[in-house]
N, C-alpha and C. Protein backbone atom coordinates (compact mmCIF):
# COMPACT_ATOMS: atom_id res chain seq x y z
N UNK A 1 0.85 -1.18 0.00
CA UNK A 1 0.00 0.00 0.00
C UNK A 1 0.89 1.25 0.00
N UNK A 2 0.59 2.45 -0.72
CA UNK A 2 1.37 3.30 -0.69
C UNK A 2 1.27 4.18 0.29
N UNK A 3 2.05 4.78 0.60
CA UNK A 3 2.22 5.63 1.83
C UNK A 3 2.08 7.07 1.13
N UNK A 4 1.02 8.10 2.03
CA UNK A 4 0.52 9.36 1.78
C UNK A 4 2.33 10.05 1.20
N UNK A 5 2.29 10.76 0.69
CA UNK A 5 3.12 12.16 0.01
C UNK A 5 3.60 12.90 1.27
N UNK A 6 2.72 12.85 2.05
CA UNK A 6 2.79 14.60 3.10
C UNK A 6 3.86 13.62 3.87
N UNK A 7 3.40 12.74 4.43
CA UNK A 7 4.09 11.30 5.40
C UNK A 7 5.69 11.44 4.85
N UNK A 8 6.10 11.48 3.53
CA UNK A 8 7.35 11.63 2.89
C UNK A 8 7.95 12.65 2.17
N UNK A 9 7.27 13.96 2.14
CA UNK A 9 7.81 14.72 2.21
C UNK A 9 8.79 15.37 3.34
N UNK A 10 10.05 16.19 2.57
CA UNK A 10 10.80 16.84 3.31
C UNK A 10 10.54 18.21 4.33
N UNK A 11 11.15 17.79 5.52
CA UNK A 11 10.82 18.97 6.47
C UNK A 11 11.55 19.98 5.98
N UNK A 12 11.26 21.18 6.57
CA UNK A 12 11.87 22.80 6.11
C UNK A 12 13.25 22.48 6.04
N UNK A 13 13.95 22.18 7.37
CA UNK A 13 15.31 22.00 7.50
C UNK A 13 16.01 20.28 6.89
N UNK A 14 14.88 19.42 6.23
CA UNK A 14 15.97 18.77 4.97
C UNK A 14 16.10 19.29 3.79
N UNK A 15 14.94 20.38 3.72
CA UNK A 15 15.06 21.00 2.06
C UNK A 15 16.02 21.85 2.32
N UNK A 16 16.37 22.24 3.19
CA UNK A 16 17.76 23.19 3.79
C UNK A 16 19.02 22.94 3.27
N UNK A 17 19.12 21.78 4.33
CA UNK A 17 20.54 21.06 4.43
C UNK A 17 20.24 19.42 3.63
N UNK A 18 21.41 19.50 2.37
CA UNK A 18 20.85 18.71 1.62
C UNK A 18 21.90 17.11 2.59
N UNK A 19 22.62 17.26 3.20
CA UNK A 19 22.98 15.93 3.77
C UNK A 19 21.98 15.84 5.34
N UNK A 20 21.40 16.64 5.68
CA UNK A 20 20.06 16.20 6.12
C UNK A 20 18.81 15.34 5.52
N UNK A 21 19.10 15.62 4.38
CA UNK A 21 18.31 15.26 3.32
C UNK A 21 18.12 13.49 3.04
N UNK A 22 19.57 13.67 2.37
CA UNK A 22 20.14 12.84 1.84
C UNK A 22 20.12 11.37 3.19
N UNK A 23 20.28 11.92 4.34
CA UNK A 23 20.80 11.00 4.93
C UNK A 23 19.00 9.88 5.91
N UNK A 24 18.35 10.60 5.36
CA UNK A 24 16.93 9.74 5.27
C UNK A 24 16.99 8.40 5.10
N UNK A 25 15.83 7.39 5.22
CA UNK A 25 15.48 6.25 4.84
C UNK A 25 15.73 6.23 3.20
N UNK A 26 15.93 5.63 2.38
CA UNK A 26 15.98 5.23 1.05
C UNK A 26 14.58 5.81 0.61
N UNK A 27 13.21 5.34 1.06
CA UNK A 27 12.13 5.43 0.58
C UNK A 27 11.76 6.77 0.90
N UNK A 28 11.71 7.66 1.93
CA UNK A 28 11.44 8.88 1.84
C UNK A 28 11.97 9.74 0.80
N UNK A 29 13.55 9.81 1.08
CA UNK A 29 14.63 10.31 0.19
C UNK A 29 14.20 10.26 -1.29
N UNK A 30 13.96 8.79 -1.99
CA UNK A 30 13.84 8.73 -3.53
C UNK A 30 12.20 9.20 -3.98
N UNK A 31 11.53 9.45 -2.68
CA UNK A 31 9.75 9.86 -2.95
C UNK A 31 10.01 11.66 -2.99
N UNK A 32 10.90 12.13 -2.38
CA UNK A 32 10.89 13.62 -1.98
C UNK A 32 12.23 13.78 -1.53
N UNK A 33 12.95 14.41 -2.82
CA UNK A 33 14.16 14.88 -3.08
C UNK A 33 15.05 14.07 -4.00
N UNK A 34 15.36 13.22 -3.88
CA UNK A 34 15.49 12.20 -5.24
C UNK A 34 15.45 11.69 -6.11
N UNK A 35 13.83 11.84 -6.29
CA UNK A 35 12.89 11.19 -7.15
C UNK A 35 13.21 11.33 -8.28
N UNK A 36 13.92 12.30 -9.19
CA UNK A 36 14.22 12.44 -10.30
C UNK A 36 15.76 11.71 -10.96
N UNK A 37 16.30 11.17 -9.76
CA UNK A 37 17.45 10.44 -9.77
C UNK A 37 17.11 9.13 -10.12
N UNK A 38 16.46 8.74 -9.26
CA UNK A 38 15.70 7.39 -9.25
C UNK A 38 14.46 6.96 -10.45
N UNK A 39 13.77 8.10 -11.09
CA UNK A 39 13.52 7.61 -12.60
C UNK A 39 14.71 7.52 -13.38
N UNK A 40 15.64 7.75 -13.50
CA UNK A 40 16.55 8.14 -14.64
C UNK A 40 17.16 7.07 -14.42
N UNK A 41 17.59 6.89 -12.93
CA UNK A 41 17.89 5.14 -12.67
C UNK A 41 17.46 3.89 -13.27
N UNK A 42 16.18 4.14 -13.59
CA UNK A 42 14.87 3.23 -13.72
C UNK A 42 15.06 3.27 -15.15
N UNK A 43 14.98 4.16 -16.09
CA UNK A 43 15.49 4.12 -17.12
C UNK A 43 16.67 3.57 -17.98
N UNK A 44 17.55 3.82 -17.24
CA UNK A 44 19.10 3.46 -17.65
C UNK A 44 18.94 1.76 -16.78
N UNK A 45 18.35 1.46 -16.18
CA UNK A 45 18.23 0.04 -15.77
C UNK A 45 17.11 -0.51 -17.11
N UNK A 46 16.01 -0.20 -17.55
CA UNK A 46 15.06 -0.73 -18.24
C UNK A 46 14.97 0.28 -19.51
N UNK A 47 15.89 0.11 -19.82
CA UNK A 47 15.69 1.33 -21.56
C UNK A 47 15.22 0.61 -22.52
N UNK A 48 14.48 -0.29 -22.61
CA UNK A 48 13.65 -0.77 -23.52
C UNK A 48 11.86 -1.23 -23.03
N UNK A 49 11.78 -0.61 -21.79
CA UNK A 49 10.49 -0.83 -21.16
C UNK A 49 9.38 0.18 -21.21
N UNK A 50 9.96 0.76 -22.32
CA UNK A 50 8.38 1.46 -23.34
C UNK A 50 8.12 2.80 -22.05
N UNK A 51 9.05 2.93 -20.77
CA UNK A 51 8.80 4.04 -19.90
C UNK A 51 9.61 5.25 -20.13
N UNK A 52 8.74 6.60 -19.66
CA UNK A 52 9.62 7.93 -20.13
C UNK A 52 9.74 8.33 -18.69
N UNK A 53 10.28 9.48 -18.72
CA UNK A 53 10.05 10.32 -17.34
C UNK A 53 9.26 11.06 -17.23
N UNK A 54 8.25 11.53 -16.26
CA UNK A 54 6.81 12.61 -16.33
C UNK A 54 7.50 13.55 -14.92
N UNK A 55 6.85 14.88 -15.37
CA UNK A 55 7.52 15.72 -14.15
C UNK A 55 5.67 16.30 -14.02
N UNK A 56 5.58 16.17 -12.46
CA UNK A 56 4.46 17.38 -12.15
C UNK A 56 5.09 18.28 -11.54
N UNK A 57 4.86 19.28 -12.11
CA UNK A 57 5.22 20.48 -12.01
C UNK A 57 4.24 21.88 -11.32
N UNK A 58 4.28 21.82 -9.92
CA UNK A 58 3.21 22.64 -9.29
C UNK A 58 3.29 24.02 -9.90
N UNK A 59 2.23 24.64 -9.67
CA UNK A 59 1.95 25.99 -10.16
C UNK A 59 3.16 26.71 -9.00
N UNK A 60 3.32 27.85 -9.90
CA UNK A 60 4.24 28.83 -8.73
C UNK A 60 3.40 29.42 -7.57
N UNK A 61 4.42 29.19 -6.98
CA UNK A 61 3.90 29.06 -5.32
C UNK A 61 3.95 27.98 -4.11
N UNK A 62 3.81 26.62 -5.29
CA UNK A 62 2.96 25.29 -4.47
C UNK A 62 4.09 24.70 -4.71
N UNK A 63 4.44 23.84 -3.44
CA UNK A 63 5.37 22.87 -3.44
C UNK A 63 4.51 21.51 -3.81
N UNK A 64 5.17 20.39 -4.20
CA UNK A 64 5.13 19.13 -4.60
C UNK A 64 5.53 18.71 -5.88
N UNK A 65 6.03 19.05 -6.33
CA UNK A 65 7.01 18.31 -7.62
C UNK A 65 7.39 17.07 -7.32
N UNK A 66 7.39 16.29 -8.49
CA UNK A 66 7.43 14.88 -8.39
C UNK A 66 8.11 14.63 -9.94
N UNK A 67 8.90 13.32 -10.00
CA UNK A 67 9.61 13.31 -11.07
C UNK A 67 8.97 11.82 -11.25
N UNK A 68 8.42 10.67 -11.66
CA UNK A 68 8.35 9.16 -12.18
C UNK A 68 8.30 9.23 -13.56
N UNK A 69 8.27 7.98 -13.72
CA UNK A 69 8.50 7.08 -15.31
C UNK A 69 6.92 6.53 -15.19
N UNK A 70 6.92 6.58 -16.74
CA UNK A 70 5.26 5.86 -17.27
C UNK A 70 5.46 5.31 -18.42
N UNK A 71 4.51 4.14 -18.35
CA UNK A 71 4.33 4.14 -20.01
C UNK A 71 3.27 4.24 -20.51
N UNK A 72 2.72 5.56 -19.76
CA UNK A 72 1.47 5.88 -20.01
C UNK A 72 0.41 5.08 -19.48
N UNK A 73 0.70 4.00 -18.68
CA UNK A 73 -0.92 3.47 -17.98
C UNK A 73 -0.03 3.53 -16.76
N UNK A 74 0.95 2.65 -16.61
CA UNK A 74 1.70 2.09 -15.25
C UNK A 74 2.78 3.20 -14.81
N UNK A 75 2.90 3.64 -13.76
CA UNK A 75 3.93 4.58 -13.42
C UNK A 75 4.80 3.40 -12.54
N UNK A 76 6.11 4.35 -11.93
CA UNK A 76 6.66 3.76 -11.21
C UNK A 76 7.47 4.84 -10.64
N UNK A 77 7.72 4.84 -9.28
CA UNK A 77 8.37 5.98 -8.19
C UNK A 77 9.16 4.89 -7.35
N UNK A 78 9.13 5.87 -6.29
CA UNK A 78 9.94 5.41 -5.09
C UNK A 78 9.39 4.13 -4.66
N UNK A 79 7.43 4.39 -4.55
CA UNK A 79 6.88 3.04 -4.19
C UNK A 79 6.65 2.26 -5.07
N UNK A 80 6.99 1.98 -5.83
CA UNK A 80 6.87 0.80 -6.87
C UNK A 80 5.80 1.41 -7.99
N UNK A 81 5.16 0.25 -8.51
CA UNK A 81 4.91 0.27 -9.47
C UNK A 81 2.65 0.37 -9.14
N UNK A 82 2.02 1.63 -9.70
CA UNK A 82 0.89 1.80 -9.80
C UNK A 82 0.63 2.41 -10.78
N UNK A 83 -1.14 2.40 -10.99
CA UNK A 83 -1.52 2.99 -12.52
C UNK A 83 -1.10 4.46 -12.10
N UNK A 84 -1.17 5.24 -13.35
CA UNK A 84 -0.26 6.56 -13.57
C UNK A 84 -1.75 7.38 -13.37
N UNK A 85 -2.58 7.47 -13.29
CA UNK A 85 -3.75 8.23 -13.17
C UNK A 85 -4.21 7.72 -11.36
N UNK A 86 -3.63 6.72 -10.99
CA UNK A 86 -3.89 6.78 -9.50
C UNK A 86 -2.51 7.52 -8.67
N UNK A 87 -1.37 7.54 -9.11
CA UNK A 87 -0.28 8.04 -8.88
C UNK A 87 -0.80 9.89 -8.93
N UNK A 88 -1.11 9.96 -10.16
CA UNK A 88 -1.66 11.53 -10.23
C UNK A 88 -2.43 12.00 -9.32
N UNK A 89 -3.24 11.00 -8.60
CA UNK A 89 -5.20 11.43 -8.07
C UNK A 89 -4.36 11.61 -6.90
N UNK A 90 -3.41 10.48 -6.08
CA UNK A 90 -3.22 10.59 -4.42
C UNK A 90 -2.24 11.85 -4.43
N UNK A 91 -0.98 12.18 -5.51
CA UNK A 91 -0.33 13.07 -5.39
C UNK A 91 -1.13 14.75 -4.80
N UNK A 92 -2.34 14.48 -5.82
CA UNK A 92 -2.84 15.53 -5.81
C UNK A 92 -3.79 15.90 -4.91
N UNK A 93 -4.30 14.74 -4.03
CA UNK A 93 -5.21 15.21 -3.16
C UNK A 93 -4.22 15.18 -1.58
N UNK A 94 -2.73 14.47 -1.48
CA UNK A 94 -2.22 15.11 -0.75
C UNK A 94 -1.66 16.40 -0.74
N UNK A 95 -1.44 16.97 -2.03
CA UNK A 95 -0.70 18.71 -2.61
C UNK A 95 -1.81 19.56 -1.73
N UNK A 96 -3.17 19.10 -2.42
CA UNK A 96 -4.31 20.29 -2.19
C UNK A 96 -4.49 21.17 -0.80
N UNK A 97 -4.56 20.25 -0.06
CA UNK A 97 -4.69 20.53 1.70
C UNK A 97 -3.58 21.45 2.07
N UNK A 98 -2.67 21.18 1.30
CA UNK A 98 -0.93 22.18 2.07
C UNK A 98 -1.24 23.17 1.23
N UNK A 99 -1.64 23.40 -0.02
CA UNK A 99 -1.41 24.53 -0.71
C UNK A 99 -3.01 24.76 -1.37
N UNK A 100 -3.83 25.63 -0.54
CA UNK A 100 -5.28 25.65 -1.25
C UNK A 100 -5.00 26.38 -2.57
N UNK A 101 -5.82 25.76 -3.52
CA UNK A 101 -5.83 26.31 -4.39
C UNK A 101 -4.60 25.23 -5.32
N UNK A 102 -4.15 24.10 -4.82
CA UNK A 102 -3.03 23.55 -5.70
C UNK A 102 -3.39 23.10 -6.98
N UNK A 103 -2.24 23.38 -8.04
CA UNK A 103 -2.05 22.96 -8.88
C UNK A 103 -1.33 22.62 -9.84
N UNK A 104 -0.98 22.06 -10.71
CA UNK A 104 0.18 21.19 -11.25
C UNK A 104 -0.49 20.78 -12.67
N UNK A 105 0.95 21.11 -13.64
CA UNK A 105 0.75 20.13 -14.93
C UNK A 105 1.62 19.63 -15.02
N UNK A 106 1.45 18.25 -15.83
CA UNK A 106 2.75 17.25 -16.03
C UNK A 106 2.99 16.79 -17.44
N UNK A 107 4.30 16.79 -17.00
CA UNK A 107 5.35 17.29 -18.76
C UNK A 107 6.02 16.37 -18.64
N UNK A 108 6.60 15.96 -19.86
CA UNK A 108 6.90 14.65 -20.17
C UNK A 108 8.78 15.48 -20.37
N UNK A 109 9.44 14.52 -20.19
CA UNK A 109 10.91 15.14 -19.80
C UNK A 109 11.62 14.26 -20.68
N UNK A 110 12.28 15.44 -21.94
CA UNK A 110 12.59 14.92 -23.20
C UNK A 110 13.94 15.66 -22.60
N UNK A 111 14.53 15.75 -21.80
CA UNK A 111 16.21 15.98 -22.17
C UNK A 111 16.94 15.60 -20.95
N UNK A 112 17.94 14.77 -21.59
CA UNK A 112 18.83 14.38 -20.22
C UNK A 112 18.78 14.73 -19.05
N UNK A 113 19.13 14.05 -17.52
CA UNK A 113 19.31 14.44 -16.12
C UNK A 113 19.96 15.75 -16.16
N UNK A 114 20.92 15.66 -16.70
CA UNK A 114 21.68 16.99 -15.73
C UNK A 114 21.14 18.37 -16.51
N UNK A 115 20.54 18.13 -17.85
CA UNK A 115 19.93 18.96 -18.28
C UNK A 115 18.52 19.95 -17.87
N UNK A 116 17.58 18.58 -17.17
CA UNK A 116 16.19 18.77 -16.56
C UNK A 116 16.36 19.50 -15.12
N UNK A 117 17.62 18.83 -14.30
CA UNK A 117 18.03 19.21 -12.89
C UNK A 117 17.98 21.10 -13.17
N UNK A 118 19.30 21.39 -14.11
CA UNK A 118 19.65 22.91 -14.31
C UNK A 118 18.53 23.85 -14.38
N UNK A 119 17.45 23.28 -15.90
CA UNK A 119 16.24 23.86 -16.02
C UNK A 119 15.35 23.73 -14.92
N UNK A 120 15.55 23.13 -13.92
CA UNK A 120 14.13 23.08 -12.60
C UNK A 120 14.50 23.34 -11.45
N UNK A 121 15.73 23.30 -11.24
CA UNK A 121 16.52 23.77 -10.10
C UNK A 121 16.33 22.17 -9.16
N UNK A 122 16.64 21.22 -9.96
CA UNK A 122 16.90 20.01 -8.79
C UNK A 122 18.50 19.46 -8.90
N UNK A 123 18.79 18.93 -7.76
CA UNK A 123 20.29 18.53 -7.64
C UNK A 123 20.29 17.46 -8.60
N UNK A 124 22.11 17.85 -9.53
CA UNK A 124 22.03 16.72 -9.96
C UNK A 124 22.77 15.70 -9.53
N UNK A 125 23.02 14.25 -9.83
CA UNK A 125 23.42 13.59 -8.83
C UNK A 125 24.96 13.80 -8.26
N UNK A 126 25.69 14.46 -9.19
CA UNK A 126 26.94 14.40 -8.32
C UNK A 126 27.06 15.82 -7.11
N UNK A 127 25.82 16.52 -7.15
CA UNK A 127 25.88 17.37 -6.14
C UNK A 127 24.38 17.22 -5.00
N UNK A 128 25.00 15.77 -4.72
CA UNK A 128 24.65 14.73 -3.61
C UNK A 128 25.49 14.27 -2.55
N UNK A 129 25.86 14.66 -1.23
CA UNK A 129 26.87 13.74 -0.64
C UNK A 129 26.28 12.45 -0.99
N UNK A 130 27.78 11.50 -1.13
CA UNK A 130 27.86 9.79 -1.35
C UNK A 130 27.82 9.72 -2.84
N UNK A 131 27.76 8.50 -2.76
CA UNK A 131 27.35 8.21 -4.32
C UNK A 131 25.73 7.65 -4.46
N UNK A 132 24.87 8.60 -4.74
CA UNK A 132 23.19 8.70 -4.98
C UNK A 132 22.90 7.75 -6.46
N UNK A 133 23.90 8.12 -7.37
CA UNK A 133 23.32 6.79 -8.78
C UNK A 133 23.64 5.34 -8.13
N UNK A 134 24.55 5.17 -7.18
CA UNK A 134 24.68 3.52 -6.71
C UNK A 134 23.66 3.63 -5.89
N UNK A 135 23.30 4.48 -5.32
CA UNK A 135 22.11 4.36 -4.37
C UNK A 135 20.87 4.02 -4.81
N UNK A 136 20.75 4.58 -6.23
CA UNK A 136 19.00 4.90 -6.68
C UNK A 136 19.51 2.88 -7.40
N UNK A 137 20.13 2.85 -8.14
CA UNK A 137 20.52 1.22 -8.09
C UNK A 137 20.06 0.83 -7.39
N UNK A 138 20.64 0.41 -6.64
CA UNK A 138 20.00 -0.63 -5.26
C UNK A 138 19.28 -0.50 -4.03
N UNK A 139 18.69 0.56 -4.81
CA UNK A 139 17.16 0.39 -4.24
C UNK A 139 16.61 -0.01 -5.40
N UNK A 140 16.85 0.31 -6.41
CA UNK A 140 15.77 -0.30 -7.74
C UNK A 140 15.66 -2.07 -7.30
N UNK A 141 16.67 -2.15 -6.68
CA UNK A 141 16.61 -4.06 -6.92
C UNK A 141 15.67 -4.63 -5.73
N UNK A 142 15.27 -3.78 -5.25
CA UNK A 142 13.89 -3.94 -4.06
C UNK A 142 12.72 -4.34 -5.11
N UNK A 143 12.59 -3.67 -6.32
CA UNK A 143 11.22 -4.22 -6.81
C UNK A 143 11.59 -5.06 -8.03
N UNK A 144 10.51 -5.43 -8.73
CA UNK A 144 10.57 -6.13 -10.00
C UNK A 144 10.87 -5.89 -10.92
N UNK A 145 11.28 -6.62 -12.07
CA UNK A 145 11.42 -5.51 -13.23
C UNK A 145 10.01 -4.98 -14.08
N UNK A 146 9.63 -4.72 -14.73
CA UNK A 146 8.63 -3.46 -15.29
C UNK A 146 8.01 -5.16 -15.77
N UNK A 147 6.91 -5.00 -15.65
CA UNK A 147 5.76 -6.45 -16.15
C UNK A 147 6.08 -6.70 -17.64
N UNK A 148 6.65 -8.42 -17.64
CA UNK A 148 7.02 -8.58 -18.95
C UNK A 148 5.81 -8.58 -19.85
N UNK A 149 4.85 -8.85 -19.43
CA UNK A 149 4.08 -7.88 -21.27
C UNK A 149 4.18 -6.69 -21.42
N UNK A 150 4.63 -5.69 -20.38
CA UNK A 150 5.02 -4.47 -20.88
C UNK A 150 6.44 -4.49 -21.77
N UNK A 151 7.66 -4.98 -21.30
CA UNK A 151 8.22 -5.27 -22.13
C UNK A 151 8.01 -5.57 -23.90
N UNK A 152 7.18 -6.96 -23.51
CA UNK A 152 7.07 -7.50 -24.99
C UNK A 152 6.11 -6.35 -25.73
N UNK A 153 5.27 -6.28 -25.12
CA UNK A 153 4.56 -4.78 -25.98
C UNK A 153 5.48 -4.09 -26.44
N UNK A 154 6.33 -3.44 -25.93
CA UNK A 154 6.91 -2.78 -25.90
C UNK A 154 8.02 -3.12 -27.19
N UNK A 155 8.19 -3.68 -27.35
CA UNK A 155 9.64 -4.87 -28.20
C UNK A 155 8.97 -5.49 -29.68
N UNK A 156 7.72 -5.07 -29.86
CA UNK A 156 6.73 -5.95 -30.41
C UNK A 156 7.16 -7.62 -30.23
N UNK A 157 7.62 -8.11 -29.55
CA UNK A 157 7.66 -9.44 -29.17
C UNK A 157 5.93 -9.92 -28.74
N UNK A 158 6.03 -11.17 -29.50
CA UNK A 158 4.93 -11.77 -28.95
C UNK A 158 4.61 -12.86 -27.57
């Protein structure tokens, strides 16, 4: 079962101090502040699994930005793997309550990590204490790989 957004979001003083941050549980960390490390992970682990990267992107003002991979039905984040329109609905009805009036559109992220980081103002991974790409790794190996008929769809394999 997935765990609420607000539950894993970062307090004032980890969005502060980023080895406050950093030095979280795995699953908080890659849900809120990471997260965009850990698709790109997901990618470069499964680059033939028909998934892109999706950014919601709150209106100015509103915090909750979120970075996952889709392939357009199935998303996949920090907590594994759910449909991408239920991923959207809980994101958004935990955003609403913190920021009345929230809102967000989500854009599909056509240019490299360190490219998307610069344009959005998120860290990129080497301005992470540790090493964060071996990290977003092995945590990837906590779940499955992406459902092989997504694959074969994906491959036109039958």
């Amino acid at each position: 079962m997935r765990q609420p957004i607000k539950a894993l979001m970062r307090t004032p003083a980890e969005a502060q101090d980023i080895h406050r941050s950093a030095a979280r549980p795995d699953l908080p960390f890659f849900a809120a502040g990471a997260c965009h490390v850990l698709a790109f992970a997901f990618l470069e682990r499964y680059p033939r699994a028909g998934f892109q990267p999706r950014f919601i992107r709150p209106a100015p003002g509103c915090r909750g930005a979120h970075v996952f991979v889709s392939d357009g039905q199935l998303a996949f984040d920090a907590q594994g793997y759910v449909a991408e329109a239920e991923l959207l609905r809980g994101h958004a009805l935990a955003c609403q309550p913190l920021h009345p009036g929230w809102a967000a559109e989500v854009v599909a992220i056509e240019v490299p990590l360190a490219a998307f980081c610069a344009a959005n103002n998120h860290r990129a991974p080497w301005d992470f204490p540790g090493d964060v790409w071996a990290r977003a790794l092995a945590y990837l190996n906590r779940f499955p790989a992406p459902p092989r008929s997504v694959l074969h769809a994906r491959s036109g394999a039958e």
